[in-house]
N, C-alpha and C. Protein backbone atom coordinates (compact mmCIF):
# COMPACT_ATOMS: atom_id res chain seq x y z
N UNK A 1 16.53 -17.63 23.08
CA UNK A 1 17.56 -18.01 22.15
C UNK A 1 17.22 -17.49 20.75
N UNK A 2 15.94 -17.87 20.04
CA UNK A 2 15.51 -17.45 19.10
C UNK A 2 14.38 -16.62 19.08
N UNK A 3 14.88 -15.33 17.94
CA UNK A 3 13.72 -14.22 18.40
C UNK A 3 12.86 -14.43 17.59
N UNK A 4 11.48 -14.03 17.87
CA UNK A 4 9.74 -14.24 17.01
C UNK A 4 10.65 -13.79 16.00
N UNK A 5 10.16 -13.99 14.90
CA UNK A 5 10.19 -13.05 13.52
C UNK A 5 8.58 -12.19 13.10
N UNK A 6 8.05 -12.39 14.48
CA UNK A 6 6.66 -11.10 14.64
C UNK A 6 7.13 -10.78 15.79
N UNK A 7 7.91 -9.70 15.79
CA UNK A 7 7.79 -8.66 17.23
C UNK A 7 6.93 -7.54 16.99
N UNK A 8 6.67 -7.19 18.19
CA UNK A 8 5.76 -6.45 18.53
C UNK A 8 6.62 -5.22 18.02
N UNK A 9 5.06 -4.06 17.26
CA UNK A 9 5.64 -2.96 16.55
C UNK A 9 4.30 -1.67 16.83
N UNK A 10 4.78 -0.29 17.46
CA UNK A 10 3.81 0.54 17.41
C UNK A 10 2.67 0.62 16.70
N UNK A 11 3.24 -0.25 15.44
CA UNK A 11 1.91 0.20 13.98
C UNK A 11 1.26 -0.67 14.26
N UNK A 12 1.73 -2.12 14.76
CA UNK A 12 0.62 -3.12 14.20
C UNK A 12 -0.21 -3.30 15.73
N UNK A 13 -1.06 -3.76 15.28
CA UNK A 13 -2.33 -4.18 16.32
C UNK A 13 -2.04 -5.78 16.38
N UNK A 14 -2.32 -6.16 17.70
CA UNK A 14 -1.89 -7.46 18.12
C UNK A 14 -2.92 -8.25 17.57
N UNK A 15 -3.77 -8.09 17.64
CA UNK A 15 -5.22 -9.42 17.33
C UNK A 15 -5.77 -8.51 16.19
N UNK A 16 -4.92 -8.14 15.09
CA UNK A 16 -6.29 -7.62 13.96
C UNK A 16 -6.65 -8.64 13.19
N UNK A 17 -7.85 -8.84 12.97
CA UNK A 17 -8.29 -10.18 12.46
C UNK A 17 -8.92 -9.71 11.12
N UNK A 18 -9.08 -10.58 9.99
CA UNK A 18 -9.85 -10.24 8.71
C UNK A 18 -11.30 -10.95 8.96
N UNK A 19 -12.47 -9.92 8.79
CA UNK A 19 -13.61 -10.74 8.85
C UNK A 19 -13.32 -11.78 7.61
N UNK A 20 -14.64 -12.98 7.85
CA UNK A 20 -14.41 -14.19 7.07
C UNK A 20 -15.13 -13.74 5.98
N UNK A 21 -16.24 -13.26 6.04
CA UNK A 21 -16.75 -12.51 4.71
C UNK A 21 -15.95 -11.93 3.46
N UNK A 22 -15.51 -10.98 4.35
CA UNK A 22 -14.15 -10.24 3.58
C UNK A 22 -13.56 -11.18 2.84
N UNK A 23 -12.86 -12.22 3.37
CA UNK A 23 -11.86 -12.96 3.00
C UNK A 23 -12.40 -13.66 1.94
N UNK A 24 -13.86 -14.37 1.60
CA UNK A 24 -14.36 -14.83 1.46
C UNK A 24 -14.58 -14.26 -0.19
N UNK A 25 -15.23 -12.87 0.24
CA UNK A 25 -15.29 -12.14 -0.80
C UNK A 25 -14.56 -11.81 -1.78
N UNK A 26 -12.98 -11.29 -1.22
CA UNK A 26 -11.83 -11.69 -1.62
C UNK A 26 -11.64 -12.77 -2.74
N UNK A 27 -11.27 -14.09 -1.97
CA UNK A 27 -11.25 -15.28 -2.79
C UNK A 27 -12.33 -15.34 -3.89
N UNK A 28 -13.61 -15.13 -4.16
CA UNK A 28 -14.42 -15.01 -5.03
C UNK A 28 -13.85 -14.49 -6.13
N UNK A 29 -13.88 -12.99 -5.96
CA UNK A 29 -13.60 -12.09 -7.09
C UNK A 29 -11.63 -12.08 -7.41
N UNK A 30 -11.04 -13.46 -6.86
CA UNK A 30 -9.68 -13.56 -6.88
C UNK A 30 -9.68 -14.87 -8.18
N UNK A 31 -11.22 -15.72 -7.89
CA UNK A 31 -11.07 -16.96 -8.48
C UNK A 31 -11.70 -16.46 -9.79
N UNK A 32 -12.50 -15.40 -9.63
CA UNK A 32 -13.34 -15.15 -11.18
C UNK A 32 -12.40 -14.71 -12.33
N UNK A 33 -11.21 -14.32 -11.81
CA UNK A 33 -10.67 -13.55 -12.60
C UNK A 33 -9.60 -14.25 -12.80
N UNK A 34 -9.23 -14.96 -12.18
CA UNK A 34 -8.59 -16.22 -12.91
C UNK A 34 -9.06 -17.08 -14.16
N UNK A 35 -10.48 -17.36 -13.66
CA UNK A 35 -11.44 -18.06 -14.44
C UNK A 35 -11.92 -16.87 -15.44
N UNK A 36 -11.54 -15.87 -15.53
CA UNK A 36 -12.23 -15.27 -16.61
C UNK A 36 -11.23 -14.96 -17.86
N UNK A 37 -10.04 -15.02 -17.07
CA UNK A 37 -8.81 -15.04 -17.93
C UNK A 37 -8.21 -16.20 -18.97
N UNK A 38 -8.64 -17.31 -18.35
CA UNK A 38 -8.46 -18.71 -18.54
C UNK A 38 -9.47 -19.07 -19.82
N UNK A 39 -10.83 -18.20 -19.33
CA UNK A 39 -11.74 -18.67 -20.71
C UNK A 39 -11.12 -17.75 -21.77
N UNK A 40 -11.11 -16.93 -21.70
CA UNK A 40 -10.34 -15.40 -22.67
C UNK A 40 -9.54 -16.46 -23.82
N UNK A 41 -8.27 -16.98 -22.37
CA UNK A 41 -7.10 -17.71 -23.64
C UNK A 41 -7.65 -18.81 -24.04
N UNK A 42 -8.16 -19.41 -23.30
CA UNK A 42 -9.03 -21.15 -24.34
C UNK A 42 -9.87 -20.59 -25.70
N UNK A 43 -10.90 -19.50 -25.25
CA UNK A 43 -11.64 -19.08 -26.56
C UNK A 43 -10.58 -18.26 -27.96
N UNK A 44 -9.82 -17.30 -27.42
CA UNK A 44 -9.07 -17.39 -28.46
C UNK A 44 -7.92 -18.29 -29.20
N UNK A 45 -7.10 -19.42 -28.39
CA UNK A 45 -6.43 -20.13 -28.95
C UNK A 45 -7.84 -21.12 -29.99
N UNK A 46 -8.88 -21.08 -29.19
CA UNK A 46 -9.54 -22.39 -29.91
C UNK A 46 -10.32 -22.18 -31.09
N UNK A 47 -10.62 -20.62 -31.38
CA UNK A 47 -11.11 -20.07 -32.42
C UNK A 47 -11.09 -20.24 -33.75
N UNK A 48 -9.14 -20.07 -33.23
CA UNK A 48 -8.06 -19.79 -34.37
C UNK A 48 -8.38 -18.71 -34.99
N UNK A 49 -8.20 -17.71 -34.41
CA UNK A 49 -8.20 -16.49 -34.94
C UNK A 49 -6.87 -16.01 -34.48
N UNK A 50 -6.45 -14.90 -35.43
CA UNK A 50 -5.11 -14.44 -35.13
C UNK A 50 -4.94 -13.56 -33.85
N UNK A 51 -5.26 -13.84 -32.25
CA UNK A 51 -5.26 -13.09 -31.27
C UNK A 51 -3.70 -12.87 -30.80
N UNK A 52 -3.44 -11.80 -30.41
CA UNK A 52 -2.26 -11.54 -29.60
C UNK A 52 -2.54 -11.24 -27.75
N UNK A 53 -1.61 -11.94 -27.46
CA UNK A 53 -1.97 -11.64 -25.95
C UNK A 53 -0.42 -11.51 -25.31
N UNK A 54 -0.49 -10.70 -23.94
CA UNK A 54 1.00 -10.09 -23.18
C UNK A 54 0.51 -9.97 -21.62
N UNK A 55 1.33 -10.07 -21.29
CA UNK A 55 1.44 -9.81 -19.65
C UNK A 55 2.75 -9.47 -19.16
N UNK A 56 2.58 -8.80 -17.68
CA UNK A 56 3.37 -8.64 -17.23
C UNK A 56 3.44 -9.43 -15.68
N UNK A 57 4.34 -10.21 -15.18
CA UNK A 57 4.36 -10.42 -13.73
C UNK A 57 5.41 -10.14 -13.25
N UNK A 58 5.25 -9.62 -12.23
CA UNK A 58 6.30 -8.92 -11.30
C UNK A 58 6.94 -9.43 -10.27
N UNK A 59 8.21 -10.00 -10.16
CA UNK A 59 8.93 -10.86 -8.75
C UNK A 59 9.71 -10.17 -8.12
N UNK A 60 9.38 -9.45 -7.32
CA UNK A 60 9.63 -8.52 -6.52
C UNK A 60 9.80 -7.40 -7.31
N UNK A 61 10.82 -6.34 -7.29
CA UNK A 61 10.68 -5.06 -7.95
C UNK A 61 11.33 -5.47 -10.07
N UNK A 62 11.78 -6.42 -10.21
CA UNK A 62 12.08 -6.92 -11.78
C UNK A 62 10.54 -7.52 -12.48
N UNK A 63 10.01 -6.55 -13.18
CA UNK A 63 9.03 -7.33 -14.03
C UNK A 63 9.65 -8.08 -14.92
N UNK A 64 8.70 -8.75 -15.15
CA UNK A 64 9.04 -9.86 -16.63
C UNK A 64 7.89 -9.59 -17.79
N UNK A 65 7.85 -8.99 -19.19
CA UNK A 65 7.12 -9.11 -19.91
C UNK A 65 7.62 -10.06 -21.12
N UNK A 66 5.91 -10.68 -21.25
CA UNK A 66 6.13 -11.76 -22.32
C UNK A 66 4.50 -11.57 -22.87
N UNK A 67 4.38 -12.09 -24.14
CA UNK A 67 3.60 -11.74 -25.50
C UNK A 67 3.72 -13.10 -26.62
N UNK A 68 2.60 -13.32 -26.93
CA UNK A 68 2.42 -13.92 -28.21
C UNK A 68 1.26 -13.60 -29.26
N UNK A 69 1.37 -13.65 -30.75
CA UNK A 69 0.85 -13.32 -31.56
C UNK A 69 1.59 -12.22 -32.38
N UNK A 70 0.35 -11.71 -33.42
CA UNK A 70 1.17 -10.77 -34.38
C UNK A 70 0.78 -9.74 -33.68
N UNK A 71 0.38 -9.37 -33.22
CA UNK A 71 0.23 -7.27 -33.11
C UNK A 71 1.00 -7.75 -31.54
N UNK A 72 2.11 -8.69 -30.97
CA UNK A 72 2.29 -8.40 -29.41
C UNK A 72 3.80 -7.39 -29.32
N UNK A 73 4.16 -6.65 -30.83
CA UNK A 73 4.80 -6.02 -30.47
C UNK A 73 4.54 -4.44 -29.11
N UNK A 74 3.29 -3.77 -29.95
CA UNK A 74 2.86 -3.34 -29.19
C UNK A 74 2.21 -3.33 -27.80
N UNK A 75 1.54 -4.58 -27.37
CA UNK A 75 1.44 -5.00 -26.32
C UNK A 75 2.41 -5.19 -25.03
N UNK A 76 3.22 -5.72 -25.83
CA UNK A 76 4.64 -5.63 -24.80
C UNK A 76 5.19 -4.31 -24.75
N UNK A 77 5.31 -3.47 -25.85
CA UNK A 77 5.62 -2.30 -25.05
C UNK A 77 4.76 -0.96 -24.78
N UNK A 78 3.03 -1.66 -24.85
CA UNK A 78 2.61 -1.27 -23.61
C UNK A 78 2.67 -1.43 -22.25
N UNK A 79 3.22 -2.59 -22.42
CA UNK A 79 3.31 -3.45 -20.96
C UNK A 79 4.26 -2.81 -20.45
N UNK A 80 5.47 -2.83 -21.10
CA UNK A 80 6.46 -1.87 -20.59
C UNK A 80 6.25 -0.22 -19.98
N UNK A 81 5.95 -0.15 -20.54
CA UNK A 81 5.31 1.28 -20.16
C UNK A 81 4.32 1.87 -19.43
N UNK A 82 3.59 0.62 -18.90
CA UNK A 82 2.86 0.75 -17.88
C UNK A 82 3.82 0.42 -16.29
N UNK A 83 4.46 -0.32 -16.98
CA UNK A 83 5.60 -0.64 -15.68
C UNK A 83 6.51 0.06 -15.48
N UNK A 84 6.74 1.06 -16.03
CA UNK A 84 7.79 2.07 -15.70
C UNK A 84 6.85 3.16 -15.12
N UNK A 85 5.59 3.28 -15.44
CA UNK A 85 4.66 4.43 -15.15
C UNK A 85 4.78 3.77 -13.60
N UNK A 86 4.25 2.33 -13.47
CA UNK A 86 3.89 2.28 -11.92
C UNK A 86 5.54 2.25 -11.08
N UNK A 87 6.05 2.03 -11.54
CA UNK A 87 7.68 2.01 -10.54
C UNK A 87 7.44 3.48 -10.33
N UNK A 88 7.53 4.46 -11.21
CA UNK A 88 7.85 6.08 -10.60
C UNK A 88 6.44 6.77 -10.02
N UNK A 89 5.65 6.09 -9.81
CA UNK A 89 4.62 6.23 -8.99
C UNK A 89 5.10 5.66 -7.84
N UNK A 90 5.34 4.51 -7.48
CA UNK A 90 5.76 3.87 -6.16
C UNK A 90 7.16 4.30 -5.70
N UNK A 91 7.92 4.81 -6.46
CA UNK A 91 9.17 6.02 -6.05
C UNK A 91 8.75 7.02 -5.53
N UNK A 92 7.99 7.90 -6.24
CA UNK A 92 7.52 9.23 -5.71
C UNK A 92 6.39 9.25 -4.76
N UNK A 93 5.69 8.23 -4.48
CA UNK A 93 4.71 8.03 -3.21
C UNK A 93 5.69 7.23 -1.89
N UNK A 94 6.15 6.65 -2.06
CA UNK A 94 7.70 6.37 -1.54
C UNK A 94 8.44 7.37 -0.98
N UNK A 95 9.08 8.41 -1.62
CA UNK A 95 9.94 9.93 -1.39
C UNK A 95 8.92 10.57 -0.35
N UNK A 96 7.33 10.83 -0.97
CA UNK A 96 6.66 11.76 -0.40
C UNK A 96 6.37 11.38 0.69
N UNK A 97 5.71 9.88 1.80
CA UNK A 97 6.02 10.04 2.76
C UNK A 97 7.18 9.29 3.36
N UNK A 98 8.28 9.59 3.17
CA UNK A 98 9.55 9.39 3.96
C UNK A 98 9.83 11.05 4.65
N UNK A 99 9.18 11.81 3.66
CA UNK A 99 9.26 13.16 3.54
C UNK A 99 8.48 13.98 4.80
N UNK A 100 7.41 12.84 5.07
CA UNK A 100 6.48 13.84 6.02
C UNK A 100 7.02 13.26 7.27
């Protein structure tokens, strides 16, 4: 009545498993950098020094950039501009193998 929403596909391998290490390892260097980001903004909001900070996060193919401080004009449109660099990278690696 109802079909898997995992059917079986030439590419994928039925039992590929992630070692736990891996995964492990993963999560480590996933949590440090959370935690390293986190001290970044506590030490500069708590300074009080005039820091600017920007990011970009991406929900599906629409980034969102946002910035605070005085110099985040530029920041944001670095940000921008790194995100247009990676979209026509993932277009043209995209084109090239549809191509082969």
């Amino acid at each position: 009545m109802f079909e898997s929403s995992y059917e079986q596909d030439e590419n994928v391998e039925e039992n590929f498993r992630v070692p736990k290490w891996l995964f492990t390892l993963f999560m480590v260097g996933f949590v440090m950098v959370l935690v390293g980001v986190a001290v970044a903004v506590i030490a500069s909001l708590a300074s009080g020094s005039k820091a600017s900070i920007s990011g970009v996060i991406f929900v599906g193919p629409i980034p969102i950039v946002f910035g605070a401080g005085p110099e985040v004009t530029w920041l944001v449109l670095t940000g921008i501009i790194l995100t247009l660099l990676s979209i026509m990278v993932l277009v043209l690696t995209r084109r090239k193998m549809l191509k082969n």
